[in-house]
N, C-alpha and C. Protein backbone atom coordinates (compact mmCIF):
# COMPACT_ATOMS: atom_id res chain seq x y z
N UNK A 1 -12.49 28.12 11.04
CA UNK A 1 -11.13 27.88 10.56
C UNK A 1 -10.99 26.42 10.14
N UNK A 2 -10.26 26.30 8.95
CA UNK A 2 -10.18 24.55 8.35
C UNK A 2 -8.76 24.62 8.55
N UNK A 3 -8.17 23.51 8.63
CA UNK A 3 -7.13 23.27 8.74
C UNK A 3 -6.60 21.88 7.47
N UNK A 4 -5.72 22.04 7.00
CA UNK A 4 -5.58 20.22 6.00
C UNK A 4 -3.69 20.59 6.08
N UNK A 5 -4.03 18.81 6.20
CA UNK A 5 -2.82 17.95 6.37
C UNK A 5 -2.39 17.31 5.82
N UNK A 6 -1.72 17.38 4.61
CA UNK A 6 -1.63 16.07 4.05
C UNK A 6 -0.20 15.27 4.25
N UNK A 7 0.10 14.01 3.69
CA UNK A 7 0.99 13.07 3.78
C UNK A 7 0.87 12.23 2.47
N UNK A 8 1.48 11.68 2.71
CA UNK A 8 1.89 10.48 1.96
C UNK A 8 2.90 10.33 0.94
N UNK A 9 4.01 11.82 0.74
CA UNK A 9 4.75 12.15 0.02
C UNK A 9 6.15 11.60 0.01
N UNK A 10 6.53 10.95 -0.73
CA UNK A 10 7.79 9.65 -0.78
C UNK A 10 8.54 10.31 -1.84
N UNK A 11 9.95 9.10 -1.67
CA UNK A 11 11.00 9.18 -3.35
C UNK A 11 10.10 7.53 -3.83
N UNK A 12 9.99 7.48 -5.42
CA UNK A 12 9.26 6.43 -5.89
C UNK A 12 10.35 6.91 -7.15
N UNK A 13 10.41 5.51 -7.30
CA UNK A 13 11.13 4.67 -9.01
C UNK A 13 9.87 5.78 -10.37
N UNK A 14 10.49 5.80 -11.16
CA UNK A 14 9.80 6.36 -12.27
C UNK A 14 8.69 4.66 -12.54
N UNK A 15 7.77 4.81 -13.13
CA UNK A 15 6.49 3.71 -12.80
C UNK A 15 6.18 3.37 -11.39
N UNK A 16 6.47 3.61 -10.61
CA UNK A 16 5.83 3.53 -9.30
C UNK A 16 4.76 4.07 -9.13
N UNK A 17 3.96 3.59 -8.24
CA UNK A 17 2.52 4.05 -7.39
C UNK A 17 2.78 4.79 -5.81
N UNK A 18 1.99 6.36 -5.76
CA UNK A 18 1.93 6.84 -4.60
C UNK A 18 0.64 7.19 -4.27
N UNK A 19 -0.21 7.14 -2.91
CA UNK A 19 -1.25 7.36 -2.78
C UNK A 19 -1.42 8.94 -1.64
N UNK A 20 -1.21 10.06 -1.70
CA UNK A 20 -1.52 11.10 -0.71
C UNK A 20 -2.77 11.10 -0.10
N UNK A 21 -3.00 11.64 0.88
CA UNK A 21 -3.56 12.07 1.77
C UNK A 21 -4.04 13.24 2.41
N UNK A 22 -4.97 14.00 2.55
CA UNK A 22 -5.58 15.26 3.08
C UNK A 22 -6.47 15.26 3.60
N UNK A 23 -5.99 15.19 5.61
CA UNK A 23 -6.80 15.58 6.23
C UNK A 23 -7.46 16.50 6.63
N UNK A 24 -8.85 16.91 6.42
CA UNK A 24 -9.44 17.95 7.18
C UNK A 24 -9.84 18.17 8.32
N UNK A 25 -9.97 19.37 8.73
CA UNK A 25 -10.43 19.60 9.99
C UNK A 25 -12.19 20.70 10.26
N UNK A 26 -12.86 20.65 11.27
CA UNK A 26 -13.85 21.80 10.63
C UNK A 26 -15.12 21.05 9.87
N UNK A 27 -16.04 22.00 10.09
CA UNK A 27 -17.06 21.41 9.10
C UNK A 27 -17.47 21.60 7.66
N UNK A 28 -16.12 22.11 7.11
CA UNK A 28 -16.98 22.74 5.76
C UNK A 28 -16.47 21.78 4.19
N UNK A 29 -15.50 20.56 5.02
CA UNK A 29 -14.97 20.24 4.15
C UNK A 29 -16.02 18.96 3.26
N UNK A 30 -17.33 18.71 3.79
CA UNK A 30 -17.85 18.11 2.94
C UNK A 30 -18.84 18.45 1.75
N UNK A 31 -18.79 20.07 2.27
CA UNK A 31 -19.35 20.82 1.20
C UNK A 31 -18.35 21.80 0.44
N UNK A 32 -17.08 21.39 0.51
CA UNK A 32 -16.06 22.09 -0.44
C UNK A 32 -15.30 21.63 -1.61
N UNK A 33 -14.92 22.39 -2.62
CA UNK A 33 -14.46 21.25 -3.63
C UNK A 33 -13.11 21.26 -3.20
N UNK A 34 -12.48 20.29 -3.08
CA UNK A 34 -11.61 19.73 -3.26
C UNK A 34 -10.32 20.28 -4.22
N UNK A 35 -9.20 19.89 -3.67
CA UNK A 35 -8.66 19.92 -5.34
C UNK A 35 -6.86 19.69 -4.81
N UNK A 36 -6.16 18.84 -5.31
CA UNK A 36 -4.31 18.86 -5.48
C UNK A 36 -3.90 19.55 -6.54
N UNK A 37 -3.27 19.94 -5.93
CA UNK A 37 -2.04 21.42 -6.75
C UNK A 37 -0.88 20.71 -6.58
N UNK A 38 0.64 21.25 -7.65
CA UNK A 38 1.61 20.80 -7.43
C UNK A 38 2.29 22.39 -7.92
N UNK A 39 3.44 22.06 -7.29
CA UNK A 39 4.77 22.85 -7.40
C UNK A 39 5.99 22.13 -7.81
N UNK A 40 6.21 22.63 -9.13
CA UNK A 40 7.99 21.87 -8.91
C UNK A 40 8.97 23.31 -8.62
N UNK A 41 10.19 23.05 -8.77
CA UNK A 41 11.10 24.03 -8.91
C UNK A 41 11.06 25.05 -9.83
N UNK A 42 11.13 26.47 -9.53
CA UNK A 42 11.08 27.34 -10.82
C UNK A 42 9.93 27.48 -11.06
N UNK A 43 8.87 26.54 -10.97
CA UNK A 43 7.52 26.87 -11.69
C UNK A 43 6.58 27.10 -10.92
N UNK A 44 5.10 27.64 -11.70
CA UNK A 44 4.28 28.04 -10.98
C UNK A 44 3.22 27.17 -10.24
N UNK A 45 2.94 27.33 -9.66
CA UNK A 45 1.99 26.22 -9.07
C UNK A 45 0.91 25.64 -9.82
N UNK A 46 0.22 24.58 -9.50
CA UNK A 46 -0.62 24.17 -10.64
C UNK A 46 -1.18 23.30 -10.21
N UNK A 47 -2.86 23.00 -10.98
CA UNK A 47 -3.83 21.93 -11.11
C UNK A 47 -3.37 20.67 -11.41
N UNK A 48 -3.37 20.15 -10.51
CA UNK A 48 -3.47 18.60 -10.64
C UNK A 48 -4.59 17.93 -11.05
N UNK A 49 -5.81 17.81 -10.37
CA UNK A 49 -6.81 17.55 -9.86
C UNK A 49 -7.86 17.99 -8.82
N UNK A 50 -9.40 17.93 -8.94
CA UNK A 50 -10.50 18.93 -8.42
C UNK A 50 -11.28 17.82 -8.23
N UNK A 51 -12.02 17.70 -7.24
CA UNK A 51 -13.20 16.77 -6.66
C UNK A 51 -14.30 17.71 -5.99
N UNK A 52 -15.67 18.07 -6.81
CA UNK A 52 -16.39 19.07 -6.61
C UNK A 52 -17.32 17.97 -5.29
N UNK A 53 -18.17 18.62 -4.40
CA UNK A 53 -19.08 18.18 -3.25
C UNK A 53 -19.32 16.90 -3.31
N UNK A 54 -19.87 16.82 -4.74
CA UNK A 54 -21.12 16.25 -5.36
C UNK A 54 -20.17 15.31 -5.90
N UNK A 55 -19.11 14.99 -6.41
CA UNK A 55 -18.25 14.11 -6.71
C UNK A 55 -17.90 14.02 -7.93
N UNK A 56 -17.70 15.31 -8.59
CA UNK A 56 -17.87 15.48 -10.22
C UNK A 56 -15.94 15.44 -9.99
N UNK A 57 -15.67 15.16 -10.86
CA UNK A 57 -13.86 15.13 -11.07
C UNK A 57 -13.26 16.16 -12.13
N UNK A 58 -12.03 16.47 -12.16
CA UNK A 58 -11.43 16.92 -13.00
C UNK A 58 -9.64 17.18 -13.37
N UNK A 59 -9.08 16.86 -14.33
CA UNK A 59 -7.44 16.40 -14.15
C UNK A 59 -6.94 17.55 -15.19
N UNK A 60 -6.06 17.92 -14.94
CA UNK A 60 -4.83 18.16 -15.62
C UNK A 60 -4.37 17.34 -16.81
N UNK A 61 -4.05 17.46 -17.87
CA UNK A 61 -4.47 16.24 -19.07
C UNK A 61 -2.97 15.89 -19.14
N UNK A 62 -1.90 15.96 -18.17
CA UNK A 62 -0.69 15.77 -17.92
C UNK A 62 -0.59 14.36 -17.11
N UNK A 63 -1.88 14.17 -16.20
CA UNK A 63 -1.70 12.89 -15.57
C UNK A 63 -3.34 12.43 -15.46
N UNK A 64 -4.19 13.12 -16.87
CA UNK A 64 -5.23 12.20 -17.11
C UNK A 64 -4.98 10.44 -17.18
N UNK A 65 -5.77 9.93 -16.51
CA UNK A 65 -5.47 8.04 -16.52
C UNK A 65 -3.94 7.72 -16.22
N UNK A 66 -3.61 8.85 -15.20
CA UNK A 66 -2.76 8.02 -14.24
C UNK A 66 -2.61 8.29 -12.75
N UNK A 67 -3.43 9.67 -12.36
CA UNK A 67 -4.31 9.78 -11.43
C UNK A 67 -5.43 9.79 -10.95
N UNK A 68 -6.12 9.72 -9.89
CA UNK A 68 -7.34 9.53 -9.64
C UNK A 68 -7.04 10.31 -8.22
N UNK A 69 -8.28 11.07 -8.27
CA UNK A 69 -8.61 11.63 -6.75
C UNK A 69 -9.91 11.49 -6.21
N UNK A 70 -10.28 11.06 -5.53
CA UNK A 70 -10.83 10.89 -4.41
C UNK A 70 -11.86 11.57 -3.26
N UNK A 71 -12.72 11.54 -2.18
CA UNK A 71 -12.71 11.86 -1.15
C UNK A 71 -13.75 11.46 -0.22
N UNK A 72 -13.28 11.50 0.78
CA UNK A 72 -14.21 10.58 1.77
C UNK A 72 -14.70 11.20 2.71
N UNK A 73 -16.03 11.73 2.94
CA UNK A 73 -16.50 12.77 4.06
C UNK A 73 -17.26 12.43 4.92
N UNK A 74 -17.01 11.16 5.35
CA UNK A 74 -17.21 10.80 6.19
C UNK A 74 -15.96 11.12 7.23
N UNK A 75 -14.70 10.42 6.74
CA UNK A 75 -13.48 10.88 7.90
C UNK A 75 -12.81 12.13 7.17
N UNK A 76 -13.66 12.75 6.34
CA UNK A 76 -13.05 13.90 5.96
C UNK A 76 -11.47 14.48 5.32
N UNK A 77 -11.38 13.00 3.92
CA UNK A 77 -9.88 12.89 3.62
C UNK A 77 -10.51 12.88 2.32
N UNK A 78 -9.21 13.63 1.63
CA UNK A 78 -9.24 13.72 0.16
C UNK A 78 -7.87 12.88 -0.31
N UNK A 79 -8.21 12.06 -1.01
CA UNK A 79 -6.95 11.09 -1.75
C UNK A 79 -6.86 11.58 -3.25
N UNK A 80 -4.90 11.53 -3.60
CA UNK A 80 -4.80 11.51 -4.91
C UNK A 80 -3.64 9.98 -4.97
N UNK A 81 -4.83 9.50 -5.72
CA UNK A 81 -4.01 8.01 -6.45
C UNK A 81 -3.27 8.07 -7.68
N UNK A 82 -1.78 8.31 -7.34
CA UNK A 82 -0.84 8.50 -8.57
C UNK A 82 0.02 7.07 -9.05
N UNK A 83 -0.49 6.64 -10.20
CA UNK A 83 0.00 5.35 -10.93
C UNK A 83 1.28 5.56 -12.27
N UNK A 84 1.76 4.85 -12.51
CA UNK A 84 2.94 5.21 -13.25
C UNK A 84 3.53 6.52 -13.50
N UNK A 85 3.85 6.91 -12.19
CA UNK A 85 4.97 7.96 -11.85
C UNK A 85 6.36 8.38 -13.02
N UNK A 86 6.13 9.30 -13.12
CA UNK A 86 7.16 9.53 -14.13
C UNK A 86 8.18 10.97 -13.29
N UNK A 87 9.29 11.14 -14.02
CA UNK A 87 10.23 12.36 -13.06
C UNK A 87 9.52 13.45 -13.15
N UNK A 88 8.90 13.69 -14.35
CA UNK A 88 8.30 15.98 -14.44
C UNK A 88 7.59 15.12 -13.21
N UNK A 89 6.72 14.19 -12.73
CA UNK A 89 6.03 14.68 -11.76
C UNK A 89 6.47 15.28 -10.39
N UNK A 90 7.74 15.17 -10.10
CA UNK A 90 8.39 15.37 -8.73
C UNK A 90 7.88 16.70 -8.78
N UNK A 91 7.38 17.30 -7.54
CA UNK A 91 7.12 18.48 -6.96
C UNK A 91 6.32 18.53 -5.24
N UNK A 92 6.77 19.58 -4.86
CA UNK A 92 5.41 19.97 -3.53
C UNK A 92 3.93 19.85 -4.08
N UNK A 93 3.38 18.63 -3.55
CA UNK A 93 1.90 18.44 -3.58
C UNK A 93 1.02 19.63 -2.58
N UNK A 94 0.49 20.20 -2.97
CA UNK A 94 -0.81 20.77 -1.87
C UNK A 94 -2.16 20.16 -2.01
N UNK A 95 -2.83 20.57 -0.92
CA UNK A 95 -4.48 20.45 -0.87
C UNK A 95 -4.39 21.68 -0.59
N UNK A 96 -5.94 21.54 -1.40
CA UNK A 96 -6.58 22.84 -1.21
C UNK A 96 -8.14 22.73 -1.09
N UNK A 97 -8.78 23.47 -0.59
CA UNK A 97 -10.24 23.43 -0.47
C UNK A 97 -10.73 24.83 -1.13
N UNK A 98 -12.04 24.77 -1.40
CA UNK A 98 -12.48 25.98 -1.60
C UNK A 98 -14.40 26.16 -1.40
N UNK A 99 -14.67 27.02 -0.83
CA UNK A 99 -16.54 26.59 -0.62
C UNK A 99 -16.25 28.53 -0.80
N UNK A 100 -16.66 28.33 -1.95
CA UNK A 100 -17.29 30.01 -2.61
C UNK A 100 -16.23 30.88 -2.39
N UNK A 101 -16.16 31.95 -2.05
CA UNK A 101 -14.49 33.07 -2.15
C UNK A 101 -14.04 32.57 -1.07
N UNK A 102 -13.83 31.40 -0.44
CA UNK A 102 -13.10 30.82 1.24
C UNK A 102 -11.94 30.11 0.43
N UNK A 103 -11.10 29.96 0.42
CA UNK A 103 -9.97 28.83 -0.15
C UNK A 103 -9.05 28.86 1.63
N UNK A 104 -8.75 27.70 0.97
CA UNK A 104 -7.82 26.91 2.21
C UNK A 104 -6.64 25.94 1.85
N UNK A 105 -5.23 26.16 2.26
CA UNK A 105 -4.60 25.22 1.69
C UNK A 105 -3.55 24.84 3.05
N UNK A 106 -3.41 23.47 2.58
CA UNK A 106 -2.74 22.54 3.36
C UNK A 106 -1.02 23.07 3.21
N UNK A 107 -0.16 22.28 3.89
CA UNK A 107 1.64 22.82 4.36
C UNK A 107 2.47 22.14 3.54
N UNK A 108 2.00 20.74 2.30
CA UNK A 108 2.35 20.42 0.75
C UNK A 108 2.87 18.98 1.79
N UNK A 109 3.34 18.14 0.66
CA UNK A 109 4.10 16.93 0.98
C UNK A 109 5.05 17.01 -0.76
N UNK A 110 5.94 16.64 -0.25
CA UNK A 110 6.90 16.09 -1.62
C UNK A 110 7.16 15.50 -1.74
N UNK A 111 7.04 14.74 -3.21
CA UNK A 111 6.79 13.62 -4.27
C UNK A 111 7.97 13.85 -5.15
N UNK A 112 8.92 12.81 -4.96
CA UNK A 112 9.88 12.93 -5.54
C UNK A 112 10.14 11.66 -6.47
N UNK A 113 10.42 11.33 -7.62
CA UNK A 113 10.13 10.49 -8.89
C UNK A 113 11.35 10.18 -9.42
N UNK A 114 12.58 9.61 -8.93
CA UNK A 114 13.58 9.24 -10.16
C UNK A 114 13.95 8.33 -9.05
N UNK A 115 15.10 7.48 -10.26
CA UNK A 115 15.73 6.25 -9.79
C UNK A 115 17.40 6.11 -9.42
């Protein structure tokens, strides 16, 4: 059983910087890819960003070069570094993991973006 936690979900000024957090639990999270999902209101959930084992990346071309994700498996945390924040971004952040048909997702943090 994996368990993820994440944090780091604030209200931020439109251009503001937020950095999340997803802790894992378990051993499978250094051989799983990675990945932040978002939710806003009304809509469907969605790709943010993917961090495969091996450290290959991949974005959403909505917040290409203004996020960056991350992960560290040693303490077993996946980071998404969000830089000039704009309002569509406000939504429930998730983590999620996945190692072959296993997916796993974290309880979201919300990222909320206006002034």
């Amino acid at each position: 059983q994996v368990q993820l936690v994440e944090s780091g979900g604030d209200l931020v000024q439109p251009g503001g910087s937020l950095r999340l957090s997803c802790a894992a639990s378990g051993t499978l999270f250094s051989i799983s890819t990675m990945g932040w999902y978002r939710q806003a209101p009304g809509k469907q959930r969605e790709l943010v960003a993917s961090i495969t084992s091996g450290g290959s990346t991949n974005y959403a071309d909505s917040v290409k070069d203004r996020f960056t994700i991350s992960r560290d498996n040693a303490k077993k945390v996946v980071y998404l570094q969000m830089n000039s924040l704009k309002p569509e971004d406000t939504a429930v952040y998730y983590c999620r993991g996945q190692l072959s048909s296993y997916i796993y997702w974290g309880q979201g943090t919300q990222v909320t973006v206006s002034s």
